[in-house]
N, C-alpha and C. Protein backbone atom coordinates (compact mmCIF):
# COMPACT_ATOMS: atom_id res chain seq x y z
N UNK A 1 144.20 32.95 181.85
CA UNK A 1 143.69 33.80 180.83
C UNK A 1 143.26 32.93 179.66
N UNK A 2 142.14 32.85 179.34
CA UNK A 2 141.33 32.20 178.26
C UNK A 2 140.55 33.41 177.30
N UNK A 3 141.87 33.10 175.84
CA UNK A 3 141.61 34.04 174.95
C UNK A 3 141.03 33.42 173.82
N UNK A 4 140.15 33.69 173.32
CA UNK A 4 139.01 32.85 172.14
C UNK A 4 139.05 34.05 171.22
N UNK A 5 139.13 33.40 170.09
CA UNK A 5 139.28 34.14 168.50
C UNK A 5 137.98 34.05 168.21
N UNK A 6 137.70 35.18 167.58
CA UNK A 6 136.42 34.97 166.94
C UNK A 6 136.70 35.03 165.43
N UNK A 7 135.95 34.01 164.69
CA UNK A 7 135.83 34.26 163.49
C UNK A 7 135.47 35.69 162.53
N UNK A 8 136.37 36.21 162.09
CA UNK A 8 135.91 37.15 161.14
C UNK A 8 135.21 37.07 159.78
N UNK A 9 135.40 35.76 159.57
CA UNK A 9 134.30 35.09 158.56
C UNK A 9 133.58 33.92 158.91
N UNK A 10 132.66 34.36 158.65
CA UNK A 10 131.79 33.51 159.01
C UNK A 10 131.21 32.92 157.75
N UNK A 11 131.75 31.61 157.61
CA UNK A 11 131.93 30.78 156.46
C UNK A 11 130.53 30.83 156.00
N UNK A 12 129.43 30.43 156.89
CA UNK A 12 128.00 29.87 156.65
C UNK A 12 127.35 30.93 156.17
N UNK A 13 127.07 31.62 156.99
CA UNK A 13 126.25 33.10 156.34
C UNK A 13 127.33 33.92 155.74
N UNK A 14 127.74 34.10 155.72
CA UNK A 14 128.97 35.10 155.08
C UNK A 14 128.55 34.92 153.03
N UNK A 15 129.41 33.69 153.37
CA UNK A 15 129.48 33.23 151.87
C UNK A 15 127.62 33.18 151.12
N UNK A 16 126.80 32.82 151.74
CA UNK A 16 125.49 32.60 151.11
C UNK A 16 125.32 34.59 150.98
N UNK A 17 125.65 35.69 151.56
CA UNK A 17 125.27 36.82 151.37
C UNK A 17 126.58 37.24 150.40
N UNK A 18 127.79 36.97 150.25
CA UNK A 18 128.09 36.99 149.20
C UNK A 18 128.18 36.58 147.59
N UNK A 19 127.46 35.23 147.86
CA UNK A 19 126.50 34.94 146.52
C UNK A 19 125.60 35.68 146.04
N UNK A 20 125.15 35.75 147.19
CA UNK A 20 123.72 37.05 146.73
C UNK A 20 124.14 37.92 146.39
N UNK A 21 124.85 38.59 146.67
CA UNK A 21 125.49 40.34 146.16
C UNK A 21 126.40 40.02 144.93
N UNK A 22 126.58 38.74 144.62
CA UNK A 22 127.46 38.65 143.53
C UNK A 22 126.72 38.42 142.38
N UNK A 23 125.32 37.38 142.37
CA UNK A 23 124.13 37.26 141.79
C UNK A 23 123.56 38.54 141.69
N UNK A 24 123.15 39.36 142.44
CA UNK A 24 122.95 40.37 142.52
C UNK A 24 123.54 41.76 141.02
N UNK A 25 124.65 41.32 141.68
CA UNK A 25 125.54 42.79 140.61
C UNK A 25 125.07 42.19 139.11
N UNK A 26 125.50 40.50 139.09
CA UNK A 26 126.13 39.93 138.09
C UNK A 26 124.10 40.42 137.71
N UNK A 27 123.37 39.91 137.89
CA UNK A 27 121.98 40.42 137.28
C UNK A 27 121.46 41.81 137.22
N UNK A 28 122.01 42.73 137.86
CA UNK A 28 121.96 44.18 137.41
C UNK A 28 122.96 43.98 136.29
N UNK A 29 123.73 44.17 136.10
CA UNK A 29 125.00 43.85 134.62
C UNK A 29 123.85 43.79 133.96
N UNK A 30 123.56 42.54 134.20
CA UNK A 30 123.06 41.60 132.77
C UNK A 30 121.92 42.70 132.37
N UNK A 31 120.94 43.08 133.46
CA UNK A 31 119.69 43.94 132.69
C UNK A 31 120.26 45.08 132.05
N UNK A 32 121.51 45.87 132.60
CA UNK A 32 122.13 46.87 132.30
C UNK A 32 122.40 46.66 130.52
N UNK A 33 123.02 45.48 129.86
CA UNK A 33 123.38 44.94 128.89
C UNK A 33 122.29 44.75 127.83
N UNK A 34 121.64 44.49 128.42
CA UNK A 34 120.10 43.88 127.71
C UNK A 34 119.20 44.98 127.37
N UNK A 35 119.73 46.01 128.07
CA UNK A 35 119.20 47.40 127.81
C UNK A 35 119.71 47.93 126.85
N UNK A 36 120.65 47.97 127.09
CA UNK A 36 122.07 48.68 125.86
C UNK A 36 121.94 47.72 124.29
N UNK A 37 121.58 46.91 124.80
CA UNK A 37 121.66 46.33 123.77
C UNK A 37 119.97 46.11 122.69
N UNK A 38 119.23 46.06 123.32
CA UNK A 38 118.09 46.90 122.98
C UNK A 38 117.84 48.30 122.23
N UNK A 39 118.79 48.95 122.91
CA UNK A 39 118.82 50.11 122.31
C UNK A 39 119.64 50.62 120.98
N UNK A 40 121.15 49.82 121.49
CA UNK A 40 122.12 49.87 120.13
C UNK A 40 120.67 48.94 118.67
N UNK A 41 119.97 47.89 119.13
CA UNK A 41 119.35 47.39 117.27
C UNK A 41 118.35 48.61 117.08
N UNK A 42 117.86 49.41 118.16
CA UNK A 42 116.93 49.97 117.51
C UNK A 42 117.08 51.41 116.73
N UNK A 43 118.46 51.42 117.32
CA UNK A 43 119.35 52.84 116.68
C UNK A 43 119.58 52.43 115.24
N UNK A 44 119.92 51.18 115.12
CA UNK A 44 120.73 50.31 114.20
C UNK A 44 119.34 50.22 112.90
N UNK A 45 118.02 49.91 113.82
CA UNK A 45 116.86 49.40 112.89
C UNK A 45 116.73 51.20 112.25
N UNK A 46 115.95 52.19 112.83
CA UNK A 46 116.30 53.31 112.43
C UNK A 46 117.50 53.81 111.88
N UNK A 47 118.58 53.60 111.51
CA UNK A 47 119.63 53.79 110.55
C UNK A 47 119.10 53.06 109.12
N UNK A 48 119.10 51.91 109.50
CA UNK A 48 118.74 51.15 108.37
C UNK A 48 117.01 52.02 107.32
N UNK A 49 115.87 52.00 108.57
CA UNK A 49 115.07 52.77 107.75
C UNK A 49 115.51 53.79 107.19
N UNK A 50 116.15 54.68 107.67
CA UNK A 50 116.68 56.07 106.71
C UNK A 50 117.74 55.66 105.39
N UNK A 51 118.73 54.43 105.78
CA UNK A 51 119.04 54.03 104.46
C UNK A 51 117.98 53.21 103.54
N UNK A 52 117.07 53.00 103.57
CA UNK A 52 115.62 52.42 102.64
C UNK A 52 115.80 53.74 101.88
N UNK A 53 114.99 54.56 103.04
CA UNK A 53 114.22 56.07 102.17
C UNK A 53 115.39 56.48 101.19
N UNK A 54 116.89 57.11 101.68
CA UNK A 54 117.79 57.58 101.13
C UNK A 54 118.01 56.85 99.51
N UNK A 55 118.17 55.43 99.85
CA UNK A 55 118.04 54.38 98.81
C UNK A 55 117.01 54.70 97.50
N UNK A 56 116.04 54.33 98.40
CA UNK A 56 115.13 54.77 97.26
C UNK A 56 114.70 56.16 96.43
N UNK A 57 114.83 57.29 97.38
CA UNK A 57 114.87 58.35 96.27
C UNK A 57 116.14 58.21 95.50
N UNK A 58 117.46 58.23 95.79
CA UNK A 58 118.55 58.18 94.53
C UNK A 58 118.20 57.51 93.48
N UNK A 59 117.32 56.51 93.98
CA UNK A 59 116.95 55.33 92.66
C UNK A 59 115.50 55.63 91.80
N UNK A 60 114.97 56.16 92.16
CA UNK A 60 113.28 57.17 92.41
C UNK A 60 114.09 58.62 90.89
N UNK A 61 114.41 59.28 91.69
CA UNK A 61 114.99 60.80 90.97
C UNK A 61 116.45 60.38 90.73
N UNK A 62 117.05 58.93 90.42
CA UNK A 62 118.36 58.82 89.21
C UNK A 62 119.59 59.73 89.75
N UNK A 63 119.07 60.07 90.88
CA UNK A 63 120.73 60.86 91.06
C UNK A 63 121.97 60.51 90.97
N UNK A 64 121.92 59.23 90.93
CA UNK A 64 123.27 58.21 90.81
C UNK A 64 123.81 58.72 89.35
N UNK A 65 122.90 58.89 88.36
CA UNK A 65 123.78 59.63 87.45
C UNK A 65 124.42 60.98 87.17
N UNK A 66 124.14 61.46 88.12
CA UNK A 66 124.98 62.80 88.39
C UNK A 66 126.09 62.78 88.76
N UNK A 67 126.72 61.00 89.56
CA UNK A 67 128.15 60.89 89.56
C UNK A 67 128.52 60.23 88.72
N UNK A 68 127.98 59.75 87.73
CA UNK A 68 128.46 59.13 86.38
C UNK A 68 127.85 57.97 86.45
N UNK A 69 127.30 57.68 87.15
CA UNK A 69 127.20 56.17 87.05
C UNK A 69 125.56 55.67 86.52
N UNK A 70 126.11 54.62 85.30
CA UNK A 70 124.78 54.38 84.17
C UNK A 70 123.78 53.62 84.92
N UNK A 71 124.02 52.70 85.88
CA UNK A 71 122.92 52.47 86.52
C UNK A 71 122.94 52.22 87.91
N UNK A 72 122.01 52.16 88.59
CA UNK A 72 121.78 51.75 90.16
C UNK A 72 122.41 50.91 90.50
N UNK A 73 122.84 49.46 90.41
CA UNK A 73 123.38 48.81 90.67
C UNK A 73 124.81 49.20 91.08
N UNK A 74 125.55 49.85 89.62
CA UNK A 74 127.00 50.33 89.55
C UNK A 74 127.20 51.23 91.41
N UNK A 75 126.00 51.74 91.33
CA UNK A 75 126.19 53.14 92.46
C UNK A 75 126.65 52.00 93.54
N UNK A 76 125.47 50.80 93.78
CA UNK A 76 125.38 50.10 95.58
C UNK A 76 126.35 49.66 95.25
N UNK A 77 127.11 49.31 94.32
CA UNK A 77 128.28 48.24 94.01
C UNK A 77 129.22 48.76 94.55
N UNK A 78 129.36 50.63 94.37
CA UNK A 78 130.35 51.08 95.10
C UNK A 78 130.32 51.44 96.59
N UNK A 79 128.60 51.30 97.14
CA UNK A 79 128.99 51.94 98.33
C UNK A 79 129.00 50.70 99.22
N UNK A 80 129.39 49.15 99.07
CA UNK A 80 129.24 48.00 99.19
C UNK A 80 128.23 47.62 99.93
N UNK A 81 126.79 47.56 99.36
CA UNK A 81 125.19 47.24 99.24
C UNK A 81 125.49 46.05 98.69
N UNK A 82 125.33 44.97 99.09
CA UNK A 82 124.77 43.75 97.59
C UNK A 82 123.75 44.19 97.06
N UNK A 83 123.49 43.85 96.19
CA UNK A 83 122.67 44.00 94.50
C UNK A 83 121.19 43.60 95.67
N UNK A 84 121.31 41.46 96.50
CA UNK A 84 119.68 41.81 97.21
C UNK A 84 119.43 42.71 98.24
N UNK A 85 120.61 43.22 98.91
CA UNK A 85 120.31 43.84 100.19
C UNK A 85 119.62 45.31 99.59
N UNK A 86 120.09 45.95 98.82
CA UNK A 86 119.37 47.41 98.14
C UNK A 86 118.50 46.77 97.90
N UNK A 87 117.91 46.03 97.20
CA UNK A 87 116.34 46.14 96.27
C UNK A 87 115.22 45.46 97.73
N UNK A 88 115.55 44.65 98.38
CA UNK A 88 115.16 44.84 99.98
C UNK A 88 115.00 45.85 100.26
N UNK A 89 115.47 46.80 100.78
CA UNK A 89 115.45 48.46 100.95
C UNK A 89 114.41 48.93 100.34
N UNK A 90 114.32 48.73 98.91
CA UNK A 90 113.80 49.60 98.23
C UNK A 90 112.80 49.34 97.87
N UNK A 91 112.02 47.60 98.42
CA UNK A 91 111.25 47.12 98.65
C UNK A 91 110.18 47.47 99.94
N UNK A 92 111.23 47.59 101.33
CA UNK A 92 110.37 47.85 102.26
C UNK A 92 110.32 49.21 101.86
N UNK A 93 110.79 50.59 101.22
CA UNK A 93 110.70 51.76 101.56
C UNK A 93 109.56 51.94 100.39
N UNK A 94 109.55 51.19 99.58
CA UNK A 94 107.89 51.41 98.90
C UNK A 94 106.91 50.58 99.58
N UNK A 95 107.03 49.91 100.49
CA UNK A 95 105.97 49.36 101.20
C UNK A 95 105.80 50.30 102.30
N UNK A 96 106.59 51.28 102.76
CA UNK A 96 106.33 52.02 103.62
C UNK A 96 105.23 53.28 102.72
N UNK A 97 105.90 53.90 101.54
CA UNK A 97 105.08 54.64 101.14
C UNK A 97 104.11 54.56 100.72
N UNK A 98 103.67 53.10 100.02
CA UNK A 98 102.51 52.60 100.11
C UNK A 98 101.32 52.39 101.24
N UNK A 99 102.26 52.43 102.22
CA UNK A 99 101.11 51.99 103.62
C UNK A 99 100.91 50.64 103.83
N UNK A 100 101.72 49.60 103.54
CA UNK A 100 101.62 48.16 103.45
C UNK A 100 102.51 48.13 104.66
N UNK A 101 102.91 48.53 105.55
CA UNK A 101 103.82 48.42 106.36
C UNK A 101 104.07 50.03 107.27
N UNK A 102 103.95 49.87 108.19
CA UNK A 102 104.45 50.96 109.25
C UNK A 102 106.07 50.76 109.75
N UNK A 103 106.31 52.12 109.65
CA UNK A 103 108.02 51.99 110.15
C UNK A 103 108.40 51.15 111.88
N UNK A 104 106.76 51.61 112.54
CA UNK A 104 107.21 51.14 113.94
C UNK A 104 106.86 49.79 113.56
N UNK A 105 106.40 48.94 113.00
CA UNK A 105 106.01 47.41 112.85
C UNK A 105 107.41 46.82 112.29
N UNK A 106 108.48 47.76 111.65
CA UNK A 106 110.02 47.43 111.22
C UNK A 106 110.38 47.51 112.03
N UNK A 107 110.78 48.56 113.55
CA UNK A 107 111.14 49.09 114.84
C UNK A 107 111.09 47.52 115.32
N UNK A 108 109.73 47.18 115.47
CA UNK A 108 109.54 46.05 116.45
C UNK A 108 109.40 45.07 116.05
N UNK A 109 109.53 44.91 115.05
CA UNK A 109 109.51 42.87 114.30
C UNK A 109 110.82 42.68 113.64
N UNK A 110 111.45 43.86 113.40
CA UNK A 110 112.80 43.71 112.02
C UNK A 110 112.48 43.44 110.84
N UNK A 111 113.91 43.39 110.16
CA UNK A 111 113.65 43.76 108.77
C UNK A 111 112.89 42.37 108.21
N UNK A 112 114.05 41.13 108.41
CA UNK A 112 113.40 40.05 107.56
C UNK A 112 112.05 39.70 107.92
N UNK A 113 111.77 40.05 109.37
CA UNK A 113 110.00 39.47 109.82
C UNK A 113 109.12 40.42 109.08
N UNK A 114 109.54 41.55 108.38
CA UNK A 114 108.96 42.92 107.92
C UNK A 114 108.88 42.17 106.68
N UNK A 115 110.17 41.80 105.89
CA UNK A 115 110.19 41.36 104.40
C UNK A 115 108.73 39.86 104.55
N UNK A 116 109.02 38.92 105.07
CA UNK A 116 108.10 37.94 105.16
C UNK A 116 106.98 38.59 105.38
N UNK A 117 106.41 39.27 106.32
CA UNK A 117 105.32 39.58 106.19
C UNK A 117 104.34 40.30 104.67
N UNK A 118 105.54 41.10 104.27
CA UNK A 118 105.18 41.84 102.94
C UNK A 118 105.02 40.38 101.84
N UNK A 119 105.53 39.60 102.28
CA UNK A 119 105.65 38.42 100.68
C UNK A 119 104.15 37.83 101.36
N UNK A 120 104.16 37.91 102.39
CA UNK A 120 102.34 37.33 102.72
C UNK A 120 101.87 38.18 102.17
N UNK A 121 101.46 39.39 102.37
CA UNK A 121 100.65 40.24 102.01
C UNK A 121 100.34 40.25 100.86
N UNK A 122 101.53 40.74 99.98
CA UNK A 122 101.22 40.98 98.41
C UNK A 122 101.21 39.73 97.55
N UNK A 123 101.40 38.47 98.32
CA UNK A 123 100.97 37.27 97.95
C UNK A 123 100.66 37.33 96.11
N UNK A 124 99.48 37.56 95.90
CA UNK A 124 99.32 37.37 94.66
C UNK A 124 100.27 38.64 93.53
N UNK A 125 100.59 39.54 93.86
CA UNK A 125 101.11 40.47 93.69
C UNK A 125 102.96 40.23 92.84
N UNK A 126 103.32 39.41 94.05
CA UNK A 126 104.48 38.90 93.67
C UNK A 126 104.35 38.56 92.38
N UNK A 127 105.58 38.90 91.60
CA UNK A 127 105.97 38.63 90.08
C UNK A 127 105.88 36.98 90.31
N UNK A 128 106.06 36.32 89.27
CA UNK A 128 106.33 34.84 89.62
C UNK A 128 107.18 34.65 88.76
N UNK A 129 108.03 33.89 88.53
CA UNK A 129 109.52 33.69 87.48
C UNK A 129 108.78 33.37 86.40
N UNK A 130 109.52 33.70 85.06
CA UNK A 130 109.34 33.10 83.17
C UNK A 130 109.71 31.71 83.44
N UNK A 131 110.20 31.44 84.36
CA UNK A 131 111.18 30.15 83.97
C UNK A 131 110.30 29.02 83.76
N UNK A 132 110.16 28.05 82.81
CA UNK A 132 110.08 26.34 82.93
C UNK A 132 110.36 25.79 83.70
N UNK A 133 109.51 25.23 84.37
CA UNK A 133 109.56 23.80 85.35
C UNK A 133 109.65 22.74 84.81
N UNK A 134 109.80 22.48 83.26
CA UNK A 134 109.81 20.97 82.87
C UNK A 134 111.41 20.83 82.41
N UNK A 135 112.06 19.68 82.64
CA UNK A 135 113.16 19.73 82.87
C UNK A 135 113.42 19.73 80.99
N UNK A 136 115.01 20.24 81.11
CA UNK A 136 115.16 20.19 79.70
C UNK A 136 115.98 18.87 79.19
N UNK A 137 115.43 19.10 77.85
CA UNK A 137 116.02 17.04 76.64
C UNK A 137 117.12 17.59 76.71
N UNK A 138 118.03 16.28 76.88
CA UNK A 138 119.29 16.28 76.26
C UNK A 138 119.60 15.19 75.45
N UNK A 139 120.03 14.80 74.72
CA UNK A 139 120.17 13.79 73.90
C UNK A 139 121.74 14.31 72.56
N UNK A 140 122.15 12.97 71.74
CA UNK A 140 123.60 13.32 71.19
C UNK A 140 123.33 14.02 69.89
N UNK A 141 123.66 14.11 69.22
CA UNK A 141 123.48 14.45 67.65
C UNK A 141 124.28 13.42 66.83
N UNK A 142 124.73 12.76 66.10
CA UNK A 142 125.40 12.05 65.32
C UNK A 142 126.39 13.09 64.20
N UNK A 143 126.00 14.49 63.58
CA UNK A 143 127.12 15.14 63.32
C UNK A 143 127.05 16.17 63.54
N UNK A 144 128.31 16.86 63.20
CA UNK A 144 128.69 18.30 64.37
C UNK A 144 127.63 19.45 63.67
N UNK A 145 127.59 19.18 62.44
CA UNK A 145 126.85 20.14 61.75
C UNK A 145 124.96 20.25 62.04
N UNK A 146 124.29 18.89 62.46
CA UNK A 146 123.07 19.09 63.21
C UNK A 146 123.51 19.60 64.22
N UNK A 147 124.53 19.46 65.15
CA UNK A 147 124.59 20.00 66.06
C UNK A 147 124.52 21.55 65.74
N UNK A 148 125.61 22.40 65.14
CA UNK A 148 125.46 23.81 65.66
C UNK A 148 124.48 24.13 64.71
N UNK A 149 123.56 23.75 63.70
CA UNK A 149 122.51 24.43 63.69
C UNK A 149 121.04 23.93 64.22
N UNK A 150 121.22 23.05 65.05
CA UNK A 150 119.96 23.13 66.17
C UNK A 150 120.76 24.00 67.50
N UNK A 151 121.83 23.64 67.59
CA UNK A 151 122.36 24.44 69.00
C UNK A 151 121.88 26.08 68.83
N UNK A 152 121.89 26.57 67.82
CA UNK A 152 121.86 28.06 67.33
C UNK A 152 120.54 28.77 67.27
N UNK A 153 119.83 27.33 67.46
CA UNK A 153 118.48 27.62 66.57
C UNK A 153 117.85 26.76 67.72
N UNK A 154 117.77 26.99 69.42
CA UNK A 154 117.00 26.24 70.10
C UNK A 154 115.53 26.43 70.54
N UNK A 155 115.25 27.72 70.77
CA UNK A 155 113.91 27.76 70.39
C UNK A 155 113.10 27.16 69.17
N UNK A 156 113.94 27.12 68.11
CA UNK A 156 113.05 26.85 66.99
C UNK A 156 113.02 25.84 66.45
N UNK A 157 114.01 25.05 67.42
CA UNK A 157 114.11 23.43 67.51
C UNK A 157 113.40 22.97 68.73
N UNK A 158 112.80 23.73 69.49
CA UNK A 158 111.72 23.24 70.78
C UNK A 158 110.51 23.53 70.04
N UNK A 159 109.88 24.57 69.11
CA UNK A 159 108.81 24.98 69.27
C UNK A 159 108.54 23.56 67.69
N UNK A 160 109.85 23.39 66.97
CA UNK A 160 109.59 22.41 65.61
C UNK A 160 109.51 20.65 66.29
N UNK A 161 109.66 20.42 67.41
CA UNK A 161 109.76 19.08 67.87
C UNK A 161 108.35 19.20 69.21
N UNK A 162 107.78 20.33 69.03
CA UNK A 162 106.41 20.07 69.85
C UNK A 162 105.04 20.32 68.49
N UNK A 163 105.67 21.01 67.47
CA UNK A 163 104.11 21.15 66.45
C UNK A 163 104.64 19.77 65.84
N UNK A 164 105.37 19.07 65.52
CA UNK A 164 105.64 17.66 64.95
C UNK A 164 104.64 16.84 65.84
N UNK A 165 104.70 16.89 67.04
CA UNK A 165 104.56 16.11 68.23
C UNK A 165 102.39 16.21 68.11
N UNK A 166 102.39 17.71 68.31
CA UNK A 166 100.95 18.15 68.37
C UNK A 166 99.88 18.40 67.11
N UNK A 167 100.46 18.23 65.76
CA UNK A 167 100.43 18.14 64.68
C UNK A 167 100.01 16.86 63.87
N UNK A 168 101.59 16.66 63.66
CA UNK A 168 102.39 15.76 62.70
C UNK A 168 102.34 14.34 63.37
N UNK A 169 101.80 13.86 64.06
CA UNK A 169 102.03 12.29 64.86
C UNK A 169 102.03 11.26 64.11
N UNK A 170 101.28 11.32 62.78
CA UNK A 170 101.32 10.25 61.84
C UNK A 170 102.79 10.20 61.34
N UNK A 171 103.41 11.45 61.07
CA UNK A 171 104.35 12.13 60.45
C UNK A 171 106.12 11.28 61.64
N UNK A 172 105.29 11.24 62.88
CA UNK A 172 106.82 10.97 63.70
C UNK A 172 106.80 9.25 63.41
N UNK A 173 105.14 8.65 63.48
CA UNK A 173 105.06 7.67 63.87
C UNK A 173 106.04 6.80 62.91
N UNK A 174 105.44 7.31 61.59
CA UNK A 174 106.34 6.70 59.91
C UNK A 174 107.28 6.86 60.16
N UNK A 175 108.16 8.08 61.01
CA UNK A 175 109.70 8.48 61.09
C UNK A 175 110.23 7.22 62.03
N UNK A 176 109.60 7.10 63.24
CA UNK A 176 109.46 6.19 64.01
C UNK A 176 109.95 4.24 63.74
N UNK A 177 109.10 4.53 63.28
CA UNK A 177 108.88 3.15 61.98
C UNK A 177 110.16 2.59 61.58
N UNK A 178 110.62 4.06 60.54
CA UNK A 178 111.92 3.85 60.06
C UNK A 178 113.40 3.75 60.93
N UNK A 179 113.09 4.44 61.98
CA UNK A 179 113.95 4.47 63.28
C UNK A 179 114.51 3.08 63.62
N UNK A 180 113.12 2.04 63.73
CA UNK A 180 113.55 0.95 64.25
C UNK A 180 114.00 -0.10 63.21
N UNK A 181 113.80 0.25 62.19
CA UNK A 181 114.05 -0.73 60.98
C UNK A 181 115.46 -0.81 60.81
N UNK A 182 115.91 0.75 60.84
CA UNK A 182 117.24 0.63 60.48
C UNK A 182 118.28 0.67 61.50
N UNK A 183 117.34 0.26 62.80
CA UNK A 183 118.17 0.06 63.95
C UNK A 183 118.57 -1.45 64.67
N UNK A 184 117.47 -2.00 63.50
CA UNK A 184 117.59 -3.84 63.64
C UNK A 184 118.90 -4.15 62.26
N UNK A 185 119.59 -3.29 61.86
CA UNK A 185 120.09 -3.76 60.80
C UNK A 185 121.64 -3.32 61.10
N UNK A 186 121.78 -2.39 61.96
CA UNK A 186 122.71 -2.03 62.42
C UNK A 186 123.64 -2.65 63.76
């Protein structure tokens, strides 16, 4: 009697069709995920547009002071908005009512590719800062008393040391003069 086992696994093909079915699931998953997850930002992007609009009328028709509160800021402060994330909002939701922007072009690019695009657009539009680009003098005072009344008085110690300058040049040069005289003696 010659009794022969047969393999119930069959190592060679076996295992290569259980890769596959494991590749298989594991890549249905994944599209399954990629779906869901697709869907949770765009629920997420539409939440966010309705908080723009919501945003901006409270801030539009002031309703924030109907719960006491003196200004807009105070309100996002409480419903924990940062100060840039609201004015973002309230940025794209007047670019929406303007027509500078479509809600589905927010849907499908997002917010910040939405914000960049708007800073292209209104390009010249954009405010541009008050601020000075030229760096500011510092230099000592010799007593405390020039000090706090130029410290007090700095505008009117910038605008009196540029008409000297644009003016008066004969006026610094003589000061000048004396500068070094009594700085060879010292």
């Amino acid at each position: 009697m010659n009794i022969k086992i047969k393999d119930r696994i069959n190592t060679g093909k076996n295992q290569k069709q259980i890769k596959i079915n494991c590749d298989e699931d594991k890549m249905e998953r994944f599209l399954f995920l990629k779906e869901r997850l697709i869907i949770n930002f765009q629920k997420e992007i539409h939440n966010k547009i309705e908080t723009m609009k919501i945003l901006k009328e409270i801030k539009d028709k002031e309703y924030y002071k109907l719960d006491g509160y003196q200004n807009f800021e105070m309100f996002t402060r409480n419903y924990k908005i940062a100060k840039s994330q609201a004015y973002e909002y309230l940025r794209m939701a007047n670019a929406i009512e303007e027509g500078l922007v479509q809600e589905k072009y927010i849907i499908e690019n997002g917010i910040q590719n939405s914000l960049f695009f708007l800073k292209d657009k209104e390009g010249g539009k954009v405010k541009k800062s008050n601020r000075n680009f030229i760096r500011p003098l510092r230099f000592q005072l010799k007593t405390e008393n020039a000090y706090i009344y130029y410290k007090s008085k700095a505008r009117f110690t910038s605008f009196l040391l540029e008409k000297l300058l644009k003016d008066k040049e004969e006026l610094l040069n003589e000061i000048m003069k004396e500068y070094k005289e009594c700085k060879k003696y010292n």
